[in-house]
N, C-alpha and C. Protein backbone atom coordinates (compact mmCIF):
# COMPACT_ATOMS: atom_id res chain seq x y z
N UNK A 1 1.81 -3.42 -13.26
CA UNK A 1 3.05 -2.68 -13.28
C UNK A 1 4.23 -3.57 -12.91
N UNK A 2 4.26 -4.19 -11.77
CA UNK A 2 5.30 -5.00 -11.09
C UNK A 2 4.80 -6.67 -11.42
N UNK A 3 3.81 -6.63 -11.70
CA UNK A 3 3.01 -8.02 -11.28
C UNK A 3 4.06 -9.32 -11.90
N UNK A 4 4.67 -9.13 -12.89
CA UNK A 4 5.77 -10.08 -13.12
C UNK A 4 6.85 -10.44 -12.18
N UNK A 5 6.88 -9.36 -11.84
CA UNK A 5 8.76 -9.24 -11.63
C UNK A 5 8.11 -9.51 -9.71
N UNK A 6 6.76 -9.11 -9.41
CA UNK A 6 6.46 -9.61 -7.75
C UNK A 6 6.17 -11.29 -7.95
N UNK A 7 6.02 -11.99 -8.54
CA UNK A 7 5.21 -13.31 -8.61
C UNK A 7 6.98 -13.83 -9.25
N UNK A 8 7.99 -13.56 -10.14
CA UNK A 8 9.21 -13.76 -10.00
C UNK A 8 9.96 -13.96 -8.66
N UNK A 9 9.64 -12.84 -7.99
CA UNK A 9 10.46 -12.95 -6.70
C UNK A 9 9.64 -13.62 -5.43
N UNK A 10 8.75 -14.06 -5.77
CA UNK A 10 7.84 -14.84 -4.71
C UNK A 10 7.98 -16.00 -5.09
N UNK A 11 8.05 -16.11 -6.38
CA UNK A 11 9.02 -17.83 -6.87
C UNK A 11 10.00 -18.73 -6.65
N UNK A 12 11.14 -17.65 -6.33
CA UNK A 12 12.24 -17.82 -5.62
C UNK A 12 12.28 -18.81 -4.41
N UNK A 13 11.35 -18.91 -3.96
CA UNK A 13 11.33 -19.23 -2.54
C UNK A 13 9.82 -20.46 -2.57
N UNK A 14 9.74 -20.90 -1.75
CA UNK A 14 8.35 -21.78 -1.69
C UNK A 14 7.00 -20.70 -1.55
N UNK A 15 6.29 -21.00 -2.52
CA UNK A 15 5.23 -20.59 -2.27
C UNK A 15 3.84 -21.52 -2.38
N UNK A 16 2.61 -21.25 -1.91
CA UNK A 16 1.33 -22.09 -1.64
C UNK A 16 0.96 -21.63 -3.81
N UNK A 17 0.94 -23.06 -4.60
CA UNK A 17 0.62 -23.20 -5.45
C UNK A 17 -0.74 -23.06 -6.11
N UNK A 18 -0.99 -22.62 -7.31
CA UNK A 18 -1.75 -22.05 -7.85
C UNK A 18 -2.88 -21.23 -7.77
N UNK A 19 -2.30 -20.24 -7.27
CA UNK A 19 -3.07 -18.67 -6.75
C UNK A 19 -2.39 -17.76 -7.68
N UNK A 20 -1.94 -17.73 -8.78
CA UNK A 20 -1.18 -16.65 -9.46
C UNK A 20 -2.32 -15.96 -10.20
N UNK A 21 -3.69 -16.84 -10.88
CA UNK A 21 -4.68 -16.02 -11.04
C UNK A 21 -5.42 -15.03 -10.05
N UNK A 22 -5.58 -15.86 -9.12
CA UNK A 22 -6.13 -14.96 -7.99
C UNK A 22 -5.04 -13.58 -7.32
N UNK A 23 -4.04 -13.83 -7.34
CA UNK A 23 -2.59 -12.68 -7.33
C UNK A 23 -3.09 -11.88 -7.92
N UNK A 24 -3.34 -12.00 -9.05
CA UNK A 24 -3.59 -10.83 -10.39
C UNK A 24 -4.63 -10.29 -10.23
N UNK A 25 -5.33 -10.99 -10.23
CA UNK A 25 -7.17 -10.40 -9.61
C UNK A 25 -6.96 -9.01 -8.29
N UNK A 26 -6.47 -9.59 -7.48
CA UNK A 26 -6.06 -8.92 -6.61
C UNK A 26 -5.42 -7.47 -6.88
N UNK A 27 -4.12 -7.88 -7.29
CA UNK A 27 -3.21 -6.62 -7.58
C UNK A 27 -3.86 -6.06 -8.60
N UNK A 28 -4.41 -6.31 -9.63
CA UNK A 28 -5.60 -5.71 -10.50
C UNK A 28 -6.61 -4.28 -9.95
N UNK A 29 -7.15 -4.51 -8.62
CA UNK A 29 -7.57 -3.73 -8.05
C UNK A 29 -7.25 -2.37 -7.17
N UNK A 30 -5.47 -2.69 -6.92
CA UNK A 30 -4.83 -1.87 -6.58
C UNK A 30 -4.26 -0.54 -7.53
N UNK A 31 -4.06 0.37 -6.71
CA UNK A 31 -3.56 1.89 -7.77
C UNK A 31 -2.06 1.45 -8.34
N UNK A 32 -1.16 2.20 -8.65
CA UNK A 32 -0.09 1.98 -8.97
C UNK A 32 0.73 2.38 -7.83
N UNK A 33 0.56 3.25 -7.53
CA UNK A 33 1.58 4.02 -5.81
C UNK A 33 1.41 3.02 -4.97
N UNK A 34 0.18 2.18 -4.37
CA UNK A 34 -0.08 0.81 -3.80
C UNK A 34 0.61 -0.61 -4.37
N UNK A 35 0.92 -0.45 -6.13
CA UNK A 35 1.50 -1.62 -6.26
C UNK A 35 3.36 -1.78 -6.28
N UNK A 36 3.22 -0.02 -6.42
CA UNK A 36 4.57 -0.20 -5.81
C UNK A 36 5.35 -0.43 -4.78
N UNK A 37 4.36 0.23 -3.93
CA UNK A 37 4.85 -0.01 -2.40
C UNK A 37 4.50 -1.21 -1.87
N UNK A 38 3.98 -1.86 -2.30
CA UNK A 38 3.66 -3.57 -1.82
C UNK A 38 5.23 -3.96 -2.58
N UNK A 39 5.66 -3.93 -3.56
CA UNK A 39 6.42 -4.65 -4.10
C UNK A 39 7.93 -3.84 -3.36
N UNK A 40 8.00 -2.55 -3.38
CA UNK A 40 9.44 -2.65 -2.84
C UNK A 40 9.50 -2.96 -0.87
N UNK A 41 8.21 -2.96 -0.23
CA UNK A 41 8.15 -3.85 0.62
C UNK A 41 8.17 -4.79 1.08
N UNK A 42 8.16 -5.97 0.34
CA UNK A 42 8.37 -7.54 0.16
C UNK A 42 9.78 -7.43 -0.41
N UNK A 43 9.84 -6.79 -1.34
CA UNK A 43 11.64 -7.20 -1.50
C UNK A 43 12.25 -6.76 -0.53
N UNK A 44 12.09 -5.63 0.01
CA UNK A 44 13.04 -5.09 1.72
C UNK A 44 13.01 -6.57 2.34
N UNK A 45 11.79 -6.43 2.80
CA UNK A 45 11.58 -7.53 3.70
C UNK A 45 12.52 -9.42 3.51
N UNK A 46 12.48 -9.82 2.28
CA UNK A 46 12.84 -10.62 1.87
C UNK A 46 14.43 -10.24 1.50
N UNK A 47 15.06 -9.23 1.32
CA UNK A 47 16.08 -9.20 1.55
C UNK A 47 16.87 -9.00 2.98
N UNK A 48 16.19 -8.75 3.84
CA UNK A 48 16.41 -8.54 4.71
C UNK A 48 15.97 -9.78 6.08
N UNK A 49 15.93 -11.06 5.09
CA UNK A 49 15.60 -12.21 6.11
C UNK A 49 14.27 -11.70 6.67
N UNK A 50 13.06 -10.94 6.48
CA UNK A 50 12.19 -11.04 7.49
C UNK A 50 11.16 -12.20 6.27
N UNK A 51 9.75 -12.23 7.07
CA UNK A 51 9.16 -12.63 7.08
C UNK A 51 7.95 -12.76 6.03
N UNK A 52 7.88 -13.20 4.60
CA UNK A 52 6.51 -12.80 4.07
C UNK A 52 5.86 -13.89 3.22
N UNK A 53 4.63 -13.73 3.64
CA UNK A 53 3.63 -15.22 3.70
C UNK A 53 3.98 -15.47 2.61
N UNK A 54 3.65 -17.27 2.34
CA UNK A 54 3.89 -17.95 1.63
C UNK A 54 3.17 -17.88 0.52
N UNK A 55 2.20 -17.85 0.46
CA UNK A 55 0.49 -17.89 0.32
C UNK A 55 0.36 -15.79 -0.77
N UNK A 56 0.89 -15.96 -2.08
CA UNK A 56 0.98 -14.35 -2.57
C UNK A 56 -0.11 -14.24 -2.51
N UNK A 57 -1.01 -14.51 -2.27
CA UNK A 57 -2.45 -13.27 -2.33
C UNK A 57 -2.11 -12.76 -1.08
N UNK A 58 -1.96 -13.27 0.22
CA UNK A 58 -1.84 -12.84 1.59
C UNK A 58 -0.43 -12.15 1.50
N UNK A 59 0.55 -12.31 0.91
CA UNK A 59 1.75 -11.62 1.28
C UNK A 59 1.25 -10.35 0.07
N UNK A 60 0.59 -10.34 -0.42
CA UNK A 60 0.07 -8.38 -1.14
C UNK A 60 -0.61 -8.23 0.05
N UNK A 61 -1.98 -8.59 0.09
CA UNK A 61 -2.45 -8.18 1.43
C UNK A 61 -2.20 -8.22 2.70
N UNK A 62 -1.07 -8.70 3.23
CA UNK A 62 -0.23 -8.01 4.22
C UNK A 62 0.71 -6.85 4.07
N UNK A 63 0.83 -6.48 3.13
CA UNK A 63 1.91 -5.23 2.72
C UNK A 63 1.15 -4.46 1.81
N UNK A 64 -0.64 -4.48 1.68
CA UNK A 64 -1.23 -3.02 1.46
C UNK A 64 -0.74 -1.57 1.94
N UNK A 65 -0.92 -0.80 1.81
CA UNK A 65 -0.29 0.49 2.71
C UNK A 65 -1.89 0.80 3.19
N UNK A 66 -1.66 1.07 4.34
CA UNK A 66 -2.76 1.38 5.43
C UNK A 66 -3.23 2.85 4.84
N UNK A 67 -4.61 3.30 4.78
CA UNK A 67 -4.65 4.66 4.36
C UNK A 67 -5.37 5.22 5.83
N UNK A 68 -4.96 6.30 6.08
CA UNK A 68 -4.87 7.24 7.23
C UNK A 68 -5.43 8.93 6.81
N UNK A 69 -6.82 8.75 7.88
CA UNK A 69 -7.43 9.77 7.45
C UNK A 69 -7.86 11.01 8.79
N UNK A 70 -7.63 12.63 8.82
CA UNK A 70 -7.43 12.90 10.02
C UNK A 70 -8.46 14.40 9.77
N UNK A 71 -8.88 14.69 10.78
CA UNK A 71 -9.67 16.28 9.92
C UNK A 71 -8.55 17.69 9.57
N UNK A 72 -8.74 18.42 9.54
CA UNK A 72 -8.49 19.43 9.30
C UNK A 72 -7.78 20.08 10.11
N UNK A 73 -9.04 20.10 11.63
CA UNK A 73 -8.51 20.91 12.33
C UNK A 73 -7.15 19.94 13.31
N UNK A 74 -7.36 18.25 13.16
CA UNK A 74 -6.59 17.35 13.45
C UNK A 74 -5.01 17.51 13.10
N UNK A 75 -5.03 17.84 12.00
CA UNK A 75 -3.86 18.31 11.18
C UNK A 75 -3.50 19.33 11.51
N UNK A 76 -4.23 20.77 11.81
CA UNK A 76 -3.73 21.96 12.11
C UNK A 76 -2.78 22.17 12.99
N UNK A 77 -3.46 21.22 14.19
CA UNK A 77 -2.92 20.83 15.39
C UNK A 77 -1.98 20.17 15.48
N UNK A 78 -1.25 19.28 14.90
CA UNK A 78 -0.34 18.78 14.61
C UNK A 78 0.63 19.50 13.64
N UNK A 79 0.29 20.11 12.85
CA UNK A 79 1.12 20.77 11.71
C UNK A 79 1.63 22.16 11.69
N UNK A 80 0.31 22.49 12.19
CA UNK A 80 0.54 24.62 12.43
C UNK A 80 0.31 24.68 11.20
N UNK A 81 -0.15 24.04 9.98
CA UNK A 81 0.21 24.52 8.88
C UNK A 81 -1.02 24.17 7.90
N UNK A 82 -1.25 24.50 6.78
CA UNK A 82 -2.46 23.64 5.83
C UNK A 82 -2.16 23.11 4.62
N UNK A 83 -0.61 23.82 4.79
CA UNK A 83 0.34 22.67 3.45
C UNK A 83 0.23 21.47 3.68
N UNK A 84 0.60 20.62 2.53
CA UNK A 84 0.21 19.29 2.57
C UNK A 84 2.23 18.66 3.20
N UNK A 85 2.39 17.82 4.62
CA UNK A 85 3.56 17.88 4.81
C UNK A 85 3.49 16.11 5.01
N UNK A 86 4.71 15.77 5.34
CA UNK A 86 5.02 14.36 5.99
C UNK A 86 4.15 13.19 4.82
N UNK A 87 4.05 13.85 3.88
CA UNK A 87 3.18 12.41 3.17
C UNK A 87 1.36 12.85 3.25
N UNK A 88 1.27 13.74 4.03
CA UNK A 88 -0.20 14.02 4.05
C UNK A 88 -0.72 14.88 2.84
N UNK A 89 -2.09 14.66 2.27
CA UNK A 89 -2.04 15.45 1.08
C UNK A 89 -3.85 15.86 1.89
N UNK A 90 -3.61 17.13 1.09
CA UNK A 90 -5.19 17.76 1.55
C UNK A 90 -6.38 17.54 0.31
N UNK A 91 -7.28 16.97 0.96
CA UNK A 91 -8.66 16.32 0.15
C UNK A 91 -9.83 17.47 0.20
N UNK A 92 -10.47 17.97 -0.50
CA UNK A 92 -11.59 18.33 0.19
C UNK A 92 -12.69 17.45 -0.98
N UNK A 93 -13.75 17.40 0.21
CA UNK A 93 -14.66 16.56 -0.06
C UNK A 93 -15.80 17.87 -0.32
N UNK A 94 -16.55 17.67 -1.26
CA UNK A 94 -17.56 18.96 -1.71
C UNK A 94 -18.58 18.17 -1.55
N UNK A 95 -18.70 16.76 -1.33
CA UNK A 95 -20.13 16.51 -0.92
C UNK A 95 -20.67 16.85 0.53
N UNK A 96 -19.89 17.08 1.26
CA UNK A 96 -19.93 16.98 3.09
C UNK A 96 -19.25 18.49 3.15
N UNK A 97 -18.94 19.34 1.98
CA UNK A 97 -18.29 20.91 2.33
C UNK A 97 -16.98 20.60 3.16
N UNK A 98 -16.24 19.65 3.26
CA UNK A 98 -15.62 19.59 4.25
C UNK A 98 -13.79 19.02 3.89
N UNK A 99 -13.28 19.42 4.60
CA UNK A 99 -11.90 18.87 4.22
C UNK A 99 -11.31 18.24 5.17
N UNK A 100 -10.55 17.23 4.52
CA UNK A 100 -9.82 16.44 5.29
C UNK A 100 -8.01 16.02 5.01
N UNK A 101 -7.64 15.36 5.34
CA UNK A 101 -6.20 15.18 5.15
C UNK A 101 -5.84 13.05 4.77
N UNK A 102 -5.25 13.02 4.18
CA UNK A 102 -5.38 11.48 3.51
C UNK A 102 -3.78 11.04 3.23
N UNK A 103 -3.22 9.88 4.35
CA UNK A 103 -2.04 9.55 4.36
C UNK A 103 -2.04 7.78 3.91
N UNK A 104 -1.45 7.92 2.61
CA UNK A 104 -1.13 6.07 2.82
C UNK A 104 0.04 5.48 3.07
């Protein structure tokens, strides 16, 4: 999706040389909602003077989005609610009968 226009803007700057196959390999494996948010995270970041490895296989895999998983009644408790709110979306799992809540 981005994979040009992220390995463009990681160009810009010094990066650890010839890993652009292995980049791809990588981001290859990721969803699209994951490759976006890696990519407008490194540009924040890089516009914003911070910090992101030199080395693009490690600067995707430092700016994966963490996925966050909580039960039901975890959520209830926190939410009052069983709508899906704040980014949380409701899963149910039919192998285990059971539902859960799934934030990335």
């Amino acid at each position: 999706m981005f994979f040009e226009d992220l390995i463009k803007m990681l160009n810009n700057r010094p990066i650890v040389p010839g890993k652009t196959a292995e980049c791809l390999r990588l981001w290859e494996t990721l969803t699209e909602r994951q490759q976006e948010h890696i990519y407008n995270t490194i540009r924040a970041k890089l516009q914003a003077g911070k910090f992101v490895h030199y080395d693009p296989v490690k600067a995707i895999q430092d700016n994966i989005p963490k996925v966050q998983i909580i039960t039901a009644d975890e959520y209830y408790r926190r939410y009052h609610t069983q709508a899906n709110h704040d980014g949380w979306v409701r899963t149910f799992l039919p192998e285990k009968q059971k539902t859960i809540y799934v934030k990335q």
